[in-house]
C-alpha atoms as a PDB file:
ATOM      1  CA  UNK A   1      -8.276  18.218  -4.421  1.00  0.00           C
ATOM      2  CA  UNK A   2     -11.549  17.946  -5.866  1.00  0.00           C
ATOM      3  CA  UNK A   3     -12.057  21.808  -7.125  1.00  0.00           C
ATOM      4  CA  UNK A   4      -9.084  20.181  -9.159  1.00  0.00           C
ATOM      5  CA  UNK A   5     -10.645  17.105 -10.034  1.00  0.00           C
ATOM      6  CA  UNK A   6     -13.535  19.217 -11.098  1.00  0.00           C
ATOM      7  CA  UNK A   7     -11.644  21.546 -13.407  1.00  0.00           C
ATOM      8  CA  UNK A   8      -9.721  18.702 -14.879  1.00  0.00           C
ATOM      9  CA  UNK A   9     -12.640  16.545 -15.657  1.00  0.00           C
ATOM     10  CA  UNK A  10     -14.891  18.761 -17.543  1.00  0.00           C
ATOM     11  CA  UNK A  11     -11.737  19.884 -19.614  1.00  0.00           C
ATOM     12  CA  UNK A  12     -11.105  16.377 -20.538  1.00  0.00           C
ATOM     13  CA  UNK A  13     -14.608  15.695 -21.449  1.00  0.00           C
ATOM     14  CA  UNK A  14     -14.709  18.257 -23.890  1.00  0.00           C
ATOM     15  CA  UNK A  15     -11.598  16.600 -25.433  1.00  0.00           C
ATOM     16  CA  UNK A  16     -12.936  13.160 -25.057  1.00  0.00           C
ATOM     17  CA  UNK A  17     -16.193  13.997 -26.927  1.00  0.00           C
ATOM     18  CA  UNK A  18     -14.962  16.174 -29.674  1.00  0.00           C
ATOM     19  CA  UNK A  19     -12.521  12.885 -30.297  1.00  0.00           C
ATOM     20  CA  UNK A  20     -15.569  10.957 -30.270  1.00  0.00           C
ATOM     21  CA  UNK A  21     -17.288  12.500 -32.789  1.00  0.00           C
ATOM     22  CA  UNK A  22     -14.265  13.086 -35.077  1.00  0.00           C
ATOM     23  CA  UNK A  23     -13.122   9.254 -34.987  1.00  0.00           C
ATOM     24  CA  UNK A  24     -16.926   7.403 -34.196  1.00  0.00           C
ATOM     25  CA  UNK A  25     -14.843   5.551 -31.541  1.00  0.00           C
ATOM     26  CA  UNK A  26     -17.435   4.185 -29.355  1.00  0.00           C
ATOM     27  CA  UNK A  27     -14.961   3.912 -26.660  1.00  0.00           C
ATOM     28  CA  UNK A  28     -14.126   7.638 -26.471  1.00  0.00           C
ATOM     29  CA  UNK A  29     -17.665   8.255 -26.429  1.00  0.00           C
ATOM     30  CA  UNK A  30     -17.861   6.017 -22.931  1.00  0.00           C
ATOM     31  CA  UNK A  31     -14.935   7.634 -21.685  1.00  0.00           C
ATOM     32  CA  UNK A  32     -16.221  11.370 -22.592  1.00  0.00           C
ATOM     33  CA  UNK A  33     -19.502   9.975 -20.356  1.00  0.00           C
ATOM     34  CA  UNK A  34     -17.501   9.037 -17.605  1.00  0.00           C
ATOM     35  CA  UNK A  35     -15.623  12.312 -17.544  1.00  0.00           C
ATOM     36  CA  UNK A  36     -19.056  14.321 -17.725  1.00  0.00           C
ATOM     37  CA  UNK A  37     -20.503  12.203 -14.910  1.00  0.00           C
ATOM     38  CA  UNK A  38     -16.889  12.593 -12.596  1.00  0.00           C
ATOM     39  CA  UNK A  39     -17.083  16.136 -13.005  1.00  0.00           C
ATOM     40  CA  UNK A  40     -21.322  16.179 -12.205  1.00  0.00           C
ATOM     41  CA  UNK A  41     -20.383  14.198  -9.129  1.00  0.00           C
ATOM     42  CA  UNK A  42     -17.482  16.224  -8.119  1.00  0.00           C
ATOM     43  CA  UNK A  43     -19.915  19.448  -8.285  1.00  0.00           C
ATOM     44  CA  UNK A  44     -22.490  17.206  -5.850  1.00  0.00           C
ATOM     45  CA  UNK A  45     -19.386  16.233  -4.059  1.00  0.00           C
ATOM     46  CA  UNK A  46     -18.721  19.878  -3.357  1.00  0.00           C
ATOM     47  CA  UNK A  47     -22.294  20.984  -2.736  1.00  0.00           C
ATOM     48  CA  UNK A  48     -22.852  18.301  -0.234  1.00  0.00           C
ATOM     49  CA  UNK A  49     -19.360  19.025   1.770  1.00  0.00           C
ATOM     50  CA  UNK A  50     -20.931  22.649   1.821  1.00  0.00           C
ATOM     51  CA  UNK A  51     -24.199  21.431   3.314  1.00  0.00           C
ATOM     52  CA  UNK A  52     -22.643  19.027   5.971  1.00  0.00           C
ATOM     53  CA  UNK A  53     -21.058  22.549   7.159  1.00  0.00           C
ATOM     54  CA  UNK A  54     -24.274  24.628   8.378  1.00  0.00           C
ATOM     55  CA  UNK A  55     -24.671  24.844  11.796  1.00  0.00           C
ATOM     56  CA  UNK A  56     -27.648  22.618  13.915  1.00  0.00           C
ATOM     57  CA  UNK A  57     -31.532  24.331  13.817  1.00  0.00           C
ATOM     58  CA  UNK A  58     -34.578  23.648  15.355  1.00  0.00           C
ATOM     59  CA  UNK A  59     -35.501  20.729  12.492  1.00  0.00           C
ATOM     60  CA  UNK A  60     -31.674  19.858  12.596  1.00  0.00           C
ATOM     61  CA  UNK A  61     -31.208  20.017  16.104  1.00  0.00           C
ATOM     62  CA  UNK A  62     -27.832  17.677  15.328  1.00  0.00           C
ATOM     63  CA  UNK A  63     -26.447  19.251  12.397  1.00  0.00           C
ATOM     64  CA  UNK A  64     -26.549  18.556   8.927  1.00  0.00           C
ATOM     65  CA  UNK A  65     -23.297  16.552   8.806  1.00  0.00           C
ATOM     66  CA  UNK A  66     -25.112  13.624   6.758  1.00  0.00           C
ATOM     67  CA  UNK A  67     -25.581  15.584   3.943  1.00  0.00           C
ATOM     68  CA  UNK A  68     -22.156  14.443   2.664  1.00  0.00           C
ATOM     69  CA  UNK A  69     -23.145  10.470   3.079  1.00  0.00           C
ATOM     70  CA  UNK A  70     -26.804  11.638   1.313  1.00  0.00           C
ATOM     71  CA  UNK A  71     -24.856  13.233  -2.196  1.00  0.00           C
ATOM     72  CA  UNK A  72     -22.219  10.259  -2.046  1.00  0.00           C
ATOM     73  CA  UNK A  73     -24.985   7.762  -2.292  1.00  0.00           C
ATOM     74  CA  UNK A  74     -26.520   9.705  -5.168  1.00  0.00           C
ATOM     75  CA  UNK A  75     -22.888  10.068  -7.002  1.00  0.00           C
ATOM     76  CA  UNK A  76     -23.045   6.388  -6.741  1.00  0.00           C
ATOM     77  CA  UNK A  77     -26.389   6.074  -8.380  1.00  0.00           C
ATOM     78  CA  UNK A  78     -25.390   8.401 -10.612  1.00  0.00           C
ATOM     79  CA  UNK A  79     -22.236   6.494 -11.599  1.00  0.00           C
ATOM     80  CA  UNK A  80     -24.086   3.298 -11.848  1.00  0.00           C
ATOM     81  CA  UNK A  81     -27.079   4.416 -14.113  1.00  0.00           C
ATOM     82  CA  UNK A  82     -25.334   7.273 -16.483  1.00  0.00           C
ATOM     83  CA  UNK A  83     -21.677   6.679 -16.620  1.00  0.00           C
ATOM     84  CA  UNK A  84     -21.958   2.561 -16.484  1.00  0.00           C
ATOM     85  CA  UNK A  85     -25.696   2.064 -18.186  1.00  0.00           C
ATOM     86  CA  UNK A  86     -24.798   4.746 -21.005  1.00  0.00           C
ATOM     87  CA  UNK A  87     -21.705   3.254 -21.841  1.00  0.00           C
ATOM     88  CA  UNK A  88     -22.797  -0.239 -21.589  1.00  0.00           C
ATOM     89  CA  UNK A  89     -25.772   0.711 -23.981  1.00  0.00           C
ATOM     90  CA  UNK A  90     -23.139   2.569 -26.432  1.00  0.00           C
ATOM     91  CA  UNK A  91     -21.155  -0.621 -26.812  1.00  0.00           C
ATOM     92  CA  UNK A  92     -23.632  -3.481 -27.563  1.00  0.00           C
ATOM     93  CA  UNK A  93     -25.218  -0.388 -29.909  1.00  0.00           C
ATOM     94  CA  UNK A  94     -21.634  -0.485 -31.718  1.00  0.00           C
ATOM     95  CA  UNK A  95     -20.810  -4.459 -31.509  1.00  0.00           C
ATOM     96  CA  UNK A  96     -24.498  -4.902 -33.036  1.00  0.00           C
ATOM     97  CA  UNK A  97     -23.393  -1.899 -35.665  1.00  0.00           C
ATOM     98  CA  UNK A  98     -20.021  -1.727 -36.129  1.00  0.00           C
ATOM     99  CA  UNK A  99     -18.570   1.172 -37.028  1.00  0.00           C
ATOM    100  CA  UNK A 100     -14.757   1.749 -39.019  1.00  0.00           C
ATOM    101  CA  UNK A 101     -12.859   4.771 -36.223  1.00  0.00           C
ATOM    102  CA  UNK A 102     -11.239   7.327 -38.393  1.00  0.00           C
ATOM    103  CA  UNK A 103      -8.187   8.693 -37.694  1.00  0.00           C
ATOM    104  CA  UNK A 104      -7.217   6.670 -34.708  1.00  0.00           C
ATOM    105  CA  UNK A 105      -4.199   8.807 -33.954  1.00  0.00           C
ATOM    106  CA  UNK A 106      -6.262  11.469 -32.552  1.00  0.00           C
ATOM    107  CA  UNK A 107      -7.972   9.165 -29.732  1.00  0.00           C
ATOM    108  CA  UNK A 108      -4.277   8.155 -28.559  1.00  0.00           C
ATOM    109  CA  UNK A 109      -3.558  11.568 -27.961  1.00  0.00           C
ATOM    110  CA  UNK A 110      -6.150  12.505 -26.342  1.00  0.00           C
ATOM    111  CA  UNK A 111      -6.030   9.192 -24.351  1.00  0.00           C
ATOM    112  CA  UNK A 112      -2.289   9.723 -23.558  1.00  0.00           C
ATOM    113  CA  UNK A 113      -3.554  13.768 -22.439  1.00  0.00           C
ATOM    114  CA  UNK A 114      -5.954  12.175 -20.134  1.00  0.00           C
ATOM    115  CA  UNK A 115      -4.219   9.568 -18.767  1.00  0.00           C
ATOM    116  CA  UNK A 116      -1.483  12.132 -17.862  1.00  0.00           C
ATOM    117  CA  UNK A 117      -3.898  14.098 -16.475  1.00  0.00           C
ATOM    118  CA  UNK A 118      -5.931  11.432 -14.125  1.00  0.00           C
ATOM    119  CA  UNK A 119      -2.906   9.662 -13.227  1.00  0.00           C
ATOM    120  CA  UNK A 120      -1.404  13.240 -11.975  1.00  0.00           C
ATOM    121  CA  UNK A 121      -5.087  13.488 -10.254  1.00  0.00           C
ATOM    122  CA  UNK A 122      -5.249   9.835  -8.770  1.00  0.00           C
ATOM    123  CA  UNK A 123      -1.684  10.280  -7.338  1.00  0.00           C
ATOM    124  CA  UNK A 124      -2.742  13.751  -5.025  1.00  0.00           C
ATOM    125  CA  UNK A 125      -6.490  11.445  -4.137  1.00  0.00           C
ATOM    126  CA  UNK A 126      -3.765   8.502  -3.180  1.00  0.00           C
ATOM    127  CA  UNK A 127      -1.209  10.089  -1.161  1.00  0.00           C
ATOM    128  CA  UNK A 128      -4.249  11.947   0.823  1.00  0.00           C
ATOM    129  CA  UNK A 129      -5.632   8.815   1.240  1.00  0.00           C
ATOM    130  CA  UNK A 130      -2.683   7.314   2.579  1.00  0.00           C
ATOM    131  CA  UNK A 131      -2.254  10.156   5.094  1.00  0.00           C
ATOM    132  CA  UNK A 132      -5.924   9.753   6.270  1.00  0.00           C
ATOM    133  CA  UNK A 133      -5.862   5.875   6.663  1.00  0.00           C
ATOM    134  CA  UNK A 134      -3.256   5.788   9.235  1.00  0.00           C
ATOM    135  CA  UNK A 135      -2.009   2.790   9.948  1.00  0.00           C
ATOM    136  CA  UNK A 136      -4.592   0.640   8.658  1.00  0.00           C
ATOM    137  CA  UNK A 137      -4.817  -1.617   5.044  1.00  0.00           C
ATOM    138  CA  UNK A 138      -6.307   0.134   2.515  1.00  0.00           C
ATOM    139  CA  UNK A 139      -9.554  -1.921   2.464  1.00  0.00           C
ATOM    140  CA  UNK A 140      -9.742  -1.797   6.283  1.00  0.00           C
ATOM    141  CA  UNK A 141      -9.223   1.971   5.886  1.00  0.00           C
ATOM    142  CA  UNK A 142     -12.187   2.188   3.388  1.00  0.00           C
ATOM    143  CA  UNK A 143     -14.526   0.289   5.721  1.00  0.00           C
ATOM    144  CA  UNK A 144     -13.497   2.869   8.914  1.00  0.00           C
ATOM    145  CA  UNK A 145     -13.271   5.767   6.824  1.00  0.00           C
ATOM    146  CA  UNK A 146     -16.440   8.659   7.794  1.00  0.00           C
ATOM    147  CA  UNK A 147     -15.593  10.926   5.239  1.00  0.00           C
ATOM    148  CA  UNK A 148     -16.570   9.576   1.855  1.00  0.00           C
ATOM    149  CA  UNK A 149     -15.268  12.847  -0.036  1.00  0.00           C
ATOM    150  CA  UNK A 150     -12.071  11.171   0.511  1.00  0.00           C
ATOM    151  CA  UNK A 151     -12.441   7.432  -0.943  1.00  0.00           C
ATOM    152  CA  UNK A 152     -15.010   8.484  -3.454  1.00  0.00           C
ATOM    153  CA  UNK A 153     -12.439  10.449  -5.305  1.00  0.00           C
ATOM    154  CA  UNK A 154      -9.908   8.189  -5.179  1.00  0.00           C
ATOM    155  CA  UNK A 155     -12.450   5.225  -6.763  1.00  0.00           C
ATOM    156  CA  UNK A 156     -13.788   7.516  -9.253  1.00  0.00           C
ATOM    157  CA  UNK A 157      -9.505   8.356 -10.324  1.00  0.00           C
ATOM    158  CA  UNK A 158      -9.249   4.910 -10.125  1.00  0.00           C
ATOM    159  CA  UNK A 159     -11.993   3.482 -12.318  1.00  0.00           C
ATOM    160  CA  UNK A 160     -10.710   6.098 -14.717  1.00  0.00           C
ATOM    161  CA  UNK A 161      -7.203   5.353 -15.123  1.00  0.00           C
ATOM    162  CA  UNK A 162      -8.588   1.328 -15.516  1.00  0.00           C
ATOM    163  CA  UNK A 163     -11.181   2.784 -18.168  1.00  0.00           C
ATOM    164  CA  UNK A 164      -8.489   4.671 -20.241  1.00  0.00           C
ATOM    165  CA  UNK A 165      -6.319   1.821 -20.551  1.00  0.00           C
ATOM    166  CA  UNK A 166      -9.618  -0.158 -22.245  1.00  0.00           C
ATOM    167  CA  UNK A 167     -10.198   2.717 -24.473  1.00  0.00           C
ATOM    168  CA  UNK A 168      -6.881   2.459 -25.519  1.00  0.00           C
ATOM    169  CA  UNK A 169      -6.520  -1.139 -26.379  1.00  0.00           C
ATOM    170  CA  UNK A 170      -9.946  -1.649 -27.341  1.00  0.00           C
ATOM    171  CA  UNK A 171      -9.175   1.155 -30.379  1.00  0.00           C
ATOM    172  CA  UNK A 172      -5.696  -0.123 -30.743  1.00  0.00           C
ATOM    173  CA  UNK A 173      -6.864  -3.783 -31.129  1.00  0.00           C
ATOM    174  CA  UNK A 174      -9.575  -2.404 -33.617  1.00  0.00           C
ATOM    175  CA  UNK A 175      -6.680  -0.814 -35.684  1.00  0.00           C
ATOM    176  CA  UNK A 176      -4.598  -3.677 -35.847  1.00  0.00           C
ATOM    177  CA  UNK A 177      -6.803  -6.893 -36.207  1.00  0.00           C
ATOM    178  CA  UNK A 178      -9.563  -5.077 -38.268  1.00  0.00           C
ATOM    179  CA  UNK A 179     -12.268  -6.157 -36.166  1.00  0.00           C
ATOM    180  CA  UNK A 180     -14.332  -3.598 -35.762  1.00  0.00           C
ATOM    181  CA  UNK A 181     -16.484  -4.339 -33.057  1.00  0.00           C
ATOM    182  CA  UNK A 182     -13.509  -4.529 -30.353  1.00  0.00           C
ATOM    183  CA  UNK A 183     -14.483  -0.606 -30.193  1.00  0.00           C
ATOM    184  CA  UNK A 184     -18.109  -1.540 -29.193  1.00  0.00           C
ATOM    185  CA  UNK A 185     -16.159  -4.129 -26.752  1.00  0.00           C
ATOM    186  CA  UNK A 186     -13.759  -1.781 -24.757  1.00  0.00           C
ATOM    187  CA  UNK A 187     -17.090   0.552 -24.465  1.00  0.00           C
ATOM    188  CA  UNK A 188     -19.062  -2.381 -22.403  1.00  0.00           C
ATOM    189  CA  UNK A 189     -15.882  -2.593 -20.546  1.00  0.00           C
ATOM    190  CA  UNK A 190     -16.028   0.708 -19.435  1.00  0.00           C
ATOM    191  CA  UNK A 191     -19.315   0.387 -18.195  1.00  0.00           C
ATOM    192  CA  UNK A 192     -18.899  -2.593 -15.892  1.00  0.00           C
ATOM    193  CA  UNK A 193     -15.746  -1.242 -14.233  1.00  0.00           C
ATOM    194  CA  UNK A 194     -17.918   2.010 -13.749  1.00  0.00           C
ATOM    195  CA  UNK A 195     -21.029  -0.661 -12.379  1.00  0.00           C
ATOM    196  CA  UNK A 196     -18.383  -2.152 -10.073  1.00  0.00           C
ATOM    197  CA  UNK A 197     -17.075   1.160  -8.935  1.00  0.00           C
ATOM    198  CA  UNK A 198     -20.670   2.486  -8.086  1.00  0.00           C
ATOM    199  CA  UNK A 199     -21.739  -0.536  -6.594  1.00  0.00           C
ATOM    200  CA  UNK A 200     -18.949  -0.480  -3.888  1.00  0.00           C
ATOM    201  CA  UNK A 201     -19.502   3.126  -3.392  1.00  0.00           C
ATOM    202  CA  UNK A 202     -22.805   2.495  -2.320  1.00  0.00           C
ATOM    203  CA  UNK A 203     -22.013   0.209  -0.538  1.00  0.00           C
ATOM    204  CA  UNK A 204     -19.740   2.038   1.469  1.00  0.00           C
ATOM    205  CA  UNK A 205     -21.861   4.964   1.701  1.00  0.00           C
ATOM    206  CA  UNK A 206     -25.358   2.913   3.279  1.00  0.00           C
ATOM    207  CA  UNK A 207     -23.869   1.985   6.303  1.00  0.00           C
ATOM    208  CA  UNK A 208     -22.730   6.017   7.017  1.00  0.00           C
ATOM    209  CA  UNK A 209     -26.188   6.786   5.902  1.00  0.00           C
ATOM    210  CA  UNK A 210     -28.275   4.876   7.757  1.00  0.00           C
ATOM    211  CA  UNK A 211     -26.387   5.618  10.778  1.00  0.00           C
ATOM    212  CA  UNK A 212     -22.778   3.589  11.044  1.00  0.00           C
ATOM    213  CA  UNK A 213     -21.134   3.486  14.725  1.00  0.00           C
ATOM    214  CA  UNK A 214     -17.878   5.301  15.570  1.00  0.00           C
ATOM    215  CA  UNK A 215     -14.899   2.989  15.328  1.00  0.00           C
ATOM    216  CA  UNK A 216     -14.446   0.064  17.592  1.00  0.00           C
ATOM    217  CA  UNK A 217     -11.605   1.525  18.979  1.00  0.00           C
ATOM    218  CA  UNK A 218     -13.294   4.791  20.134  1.00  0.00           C
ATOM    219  CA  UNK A 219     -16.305   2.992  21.715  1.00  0.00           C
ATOM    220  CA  UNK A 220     -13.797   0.610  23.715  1.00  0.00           C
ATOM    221  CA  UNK A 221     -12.377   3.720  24.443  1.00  0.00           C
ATOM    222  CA  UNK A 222     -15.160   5.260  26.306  1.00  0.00           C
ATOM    223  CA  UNK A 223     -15.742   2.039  27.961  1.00  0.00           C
ATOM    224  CA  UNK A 224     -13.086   1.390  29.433  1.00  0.00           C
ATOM    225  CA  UNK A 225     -12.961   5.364  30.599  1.00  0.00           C
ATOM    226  CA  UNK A 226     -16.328   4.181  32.261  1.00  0.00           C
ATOM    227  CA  UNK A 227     -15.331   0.613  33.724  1.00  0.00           C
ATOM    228  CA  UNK A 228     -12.226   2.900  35.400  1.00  0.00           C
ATOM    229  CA  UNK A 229     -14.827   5.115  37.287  1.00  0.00           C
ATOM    230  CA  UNK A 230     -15.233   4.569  40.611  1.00  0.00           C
ATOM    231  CA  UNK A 231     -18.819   5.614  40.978  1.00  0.00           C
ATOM    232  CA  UNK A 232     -19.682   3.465  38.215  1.00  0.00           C
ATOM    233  CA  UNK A 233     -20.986  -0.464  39.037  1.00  0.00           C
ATOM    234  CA  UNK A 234     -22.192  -1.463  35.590  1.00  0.00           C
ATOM    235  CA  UNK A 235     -21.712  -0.089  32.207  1.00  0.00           C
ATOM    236  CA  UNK A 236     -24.725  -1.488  30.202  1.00  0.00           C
ATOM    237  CA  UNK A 237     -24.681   0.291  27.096  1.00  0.00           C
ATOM    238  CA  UNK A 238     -22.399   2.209  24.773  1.00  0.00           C
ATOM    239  CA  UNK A 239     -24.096   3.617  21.692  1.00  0.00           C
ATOM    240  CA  UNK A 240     -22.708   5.956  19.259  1.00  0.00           C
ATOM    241  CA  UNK A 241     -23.412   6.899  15.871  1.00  0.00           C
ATOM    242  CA  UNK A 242     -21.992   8.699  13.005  1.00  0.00           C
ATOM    243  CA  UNK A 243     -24.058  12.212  13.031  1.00  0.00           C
ATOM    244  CA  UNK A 244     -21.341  13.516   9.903  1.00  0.00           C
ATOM    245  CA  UNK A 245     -17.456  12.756   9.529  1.00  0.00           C
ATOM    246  CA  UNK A 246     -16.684  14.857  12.600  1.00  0.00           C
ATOM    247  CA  UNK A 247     -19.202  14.864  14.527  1.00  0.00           C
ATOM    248  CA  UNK A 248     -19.802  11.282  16.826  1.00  0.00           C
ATOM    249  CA  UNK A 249     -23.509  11.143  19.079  1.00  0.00           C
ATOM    250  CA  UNK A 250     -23.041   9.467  21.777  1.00  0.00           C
ATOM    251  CA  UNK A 251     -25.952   7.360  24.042  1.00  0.00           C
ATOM    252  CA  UNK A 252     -24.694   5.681  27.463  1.00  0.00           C
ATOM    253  CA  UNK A 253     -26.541   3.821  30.082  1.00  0.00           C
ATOM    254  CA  UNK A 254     -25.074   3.154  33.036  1.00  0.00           C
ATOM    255  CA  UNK A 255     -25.615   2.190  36.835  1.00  0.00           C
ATOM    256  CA  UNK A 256     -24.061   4.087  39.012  1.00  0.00           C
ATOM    257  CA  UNK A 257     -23.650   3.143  42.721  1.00  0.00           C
ATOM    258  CA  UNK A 258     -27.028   3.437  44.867  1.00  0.00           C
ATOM    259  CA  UNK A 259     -25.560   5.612  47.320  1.00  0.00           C
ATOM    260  CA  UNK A 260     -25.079   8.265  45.447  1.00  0.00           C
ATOM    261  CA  UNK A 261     -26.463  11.897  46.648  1.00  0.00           C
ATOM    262  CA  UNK A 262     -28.207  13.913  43.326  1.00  0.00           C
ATOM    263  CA  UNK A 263     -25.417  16.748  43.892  1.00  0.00           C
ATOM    264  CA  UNK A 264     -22.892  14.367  43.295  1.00  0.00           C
ATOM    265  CA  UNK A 265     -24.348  12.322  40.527  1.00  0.00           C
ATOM    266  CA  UNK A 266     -24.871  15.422  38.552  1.00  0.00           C
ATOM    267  CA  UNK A 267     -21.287  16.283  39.053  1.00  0.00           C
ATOM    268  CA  UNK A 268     -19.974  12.925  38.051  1.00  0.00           C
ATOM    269  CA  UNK A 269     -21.841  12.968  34.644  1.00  0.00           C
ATOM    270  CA  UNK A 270     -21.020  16.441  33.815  1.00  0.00           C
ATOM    271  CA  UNK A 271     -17.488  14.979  34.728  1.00  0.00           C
ATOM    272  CA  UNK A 272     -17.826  12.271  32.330  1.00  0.00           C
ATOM    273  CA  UNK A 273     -19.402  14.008  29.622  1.00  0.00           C
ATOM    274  CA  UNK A 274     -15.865  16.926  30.053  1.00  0.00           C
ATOM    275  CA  UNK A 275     -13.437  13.464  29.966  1.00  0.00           C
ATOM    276  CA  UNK A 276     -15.070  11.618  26.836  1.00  0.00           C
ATOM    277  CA  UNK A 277     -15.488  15.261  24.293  1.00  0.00           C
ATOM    278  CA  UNK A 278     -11.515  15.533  25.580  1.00  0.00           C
ATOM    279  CA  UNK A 279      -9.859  12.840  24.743  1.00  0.00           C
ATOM    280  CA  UNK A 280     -12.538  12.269  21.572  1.00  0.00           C
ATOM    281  CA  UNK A 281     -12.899  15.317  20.083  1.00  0.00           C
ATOM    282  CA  UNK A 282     -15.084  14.191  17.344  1.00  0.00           C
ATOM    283  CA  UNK A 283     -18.088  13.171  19.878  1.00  0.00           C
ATOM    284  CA  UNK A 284     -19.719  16.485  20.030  1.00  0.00           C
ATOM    285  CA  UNK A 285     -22.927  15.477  22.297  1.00  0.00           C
ATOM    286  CA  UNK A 286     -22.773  12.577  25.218  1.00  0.00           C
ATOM    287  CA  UNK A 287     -26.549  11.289  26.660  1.00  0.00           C
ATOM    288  CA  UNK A 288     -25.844   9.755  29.867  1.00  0.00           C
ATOM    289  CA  UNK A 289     -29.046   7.581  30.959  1.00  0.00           C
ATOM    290  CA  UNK A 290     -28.430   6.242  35.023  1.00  0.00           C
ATOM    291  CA  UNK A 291     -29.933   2.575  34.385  1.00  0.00           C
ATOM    292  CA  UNK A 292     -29.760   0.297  37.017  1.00  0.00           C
ATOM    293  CA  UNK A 293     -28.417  -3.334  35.596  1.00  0.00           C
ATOM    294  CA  UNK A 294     -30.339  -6.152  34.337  1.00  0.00           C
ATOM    295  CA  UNK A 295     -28.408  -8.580  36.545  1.00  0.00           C
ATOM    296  CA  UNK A 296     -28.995  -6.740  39.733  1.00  0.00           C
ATOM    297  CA  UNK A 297     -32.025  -7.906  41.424  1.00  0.00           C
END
């Protein structure tokens, strides 16, 4: 989906800027910036997916599955300062200097072309979206989702479909009313729906970053697997953290009963540590930690 997305992208560029320099639409030129920065961020979308995929080391002793929250980040910076700053600056540059767009016709083709094109693309990022959010709303589903390749795509198809459909009225209104600053207008647009999009990117991506938890449903998973475990008194402490989108660390402290012989303790937690990685195959490594309670005395 996003060697697609790629290919796509920088073709429509091309198109987008050679329209923008043949008309002096200001709005093309926005949209030609936000193609060139989808398809830079689909290459560093790639790269980082690539990355996340070598194996642990001895200075990665727990893979390098963040790599793929570290490049979404920067796609969102990268959104925010060149796609929405550029085009932001383009547009007060052409509602301060207005400028007359010369044969109009060609933007709506090219517009029409694109829009055909990223509406084809935003349909395959939606339906694979839908497959991967389960049951859940589609906000809820961005919030839960650990694999930003997935919901970065589909907010980058998005924010281009919405900035296409300014291009297009913002030259269409210039056309027909005369004023030729609209152009300028649809540009700044662009560049706040582009702001927005980055901004809720990153926002997504921190939390995976700095080190999100697996979903509440998986830690009251492993919970209650504890609670039901007979040589258990006390669970005290379930901790588990996003190490990549497959790969869940997980920290446990526990008290287990005080009667316990060492042979049988060991075989317990190697017990434990089989029964979690089974039924959750995404947590890879389980710390168990034998803590006696804070409410014993």
């Amino acid at each position: 989906m996003i060697i697609a997305a790629l290919i796509g992208n920088a073709l429509i560029s091309v198109t987008k800027f050679s329209a923008a320099i043949f008309t002096g639409s200001s709005a093309m030129l926005s949209e030609g910036i936000h193609s060139l920065v989808d398809t830079g961020n689909q290459i560093l979308l790639l790269y980082g997916m690539k990355q996340a995929q070598k194996p642990a080391d001895e200075n990665y002793p727990f893979g390098h599955g963040k790599e793929i929250y570290f490049w979404s980040f920067i796609v969102a910076i990268l959104i925010f300062a060149l796609g929405g700053g550029i085009s932001i600056y383009e547009g007060i540059h052409h509602v301060m200097h207005p400028v007359e767009v010369k044969n109009p016709y060609i933007n709506y083709i090219v517009l029409g072309l694109a829009l055909l094109f990223e509406g084809a693309a935003w349909y395959f990022a939606l339906r694979e979206f839908k497959q991967s959010k389960g049951k859940w709303g589609y906000i809820d589903a961005v919030k839960r989702a650990k694999d930003p390749s997935v919901f970065v795509v589909l907010f980058e198809d998005s924010a281009a479909m919405l900035g296409l459909m300014v291009a297009f009225l913002g030259i269409l209104l210039s056309q027909l009313t005369g004023i030729l600053y609209l152009d300028g207008v649809a540009s700044i647009i662009i560049g706040l729906i582009l702001i927005a999009t980055a901004i809720w990117l990153a926002y997504e991506t921190k939390g995976l970053l700095i080190g999100e938890s697996a979903n509440k449903p998986v830690v009251q998973g492993i919970r209650l697997m504890l609670q039901d475990n007979l040589n258990i008194e006390m669970v005290n402490e379930v901790l588990t953290m996003h190490m990549g989108p497959n790969f869940i660390l997980a920290n446990i402290s526990v008290d287990f009963k005080d009667d316990m012989a060492t042979e049988t303790l060991e075989d317990c937690i190697a017990e434990i540590d089989i029964a979690i990685k089974d039924k959750y195959p995404l947590v890879q490594r389980v710390f168990i930690e034998a803590e006696r309670s804070k409410h014993k005395k």
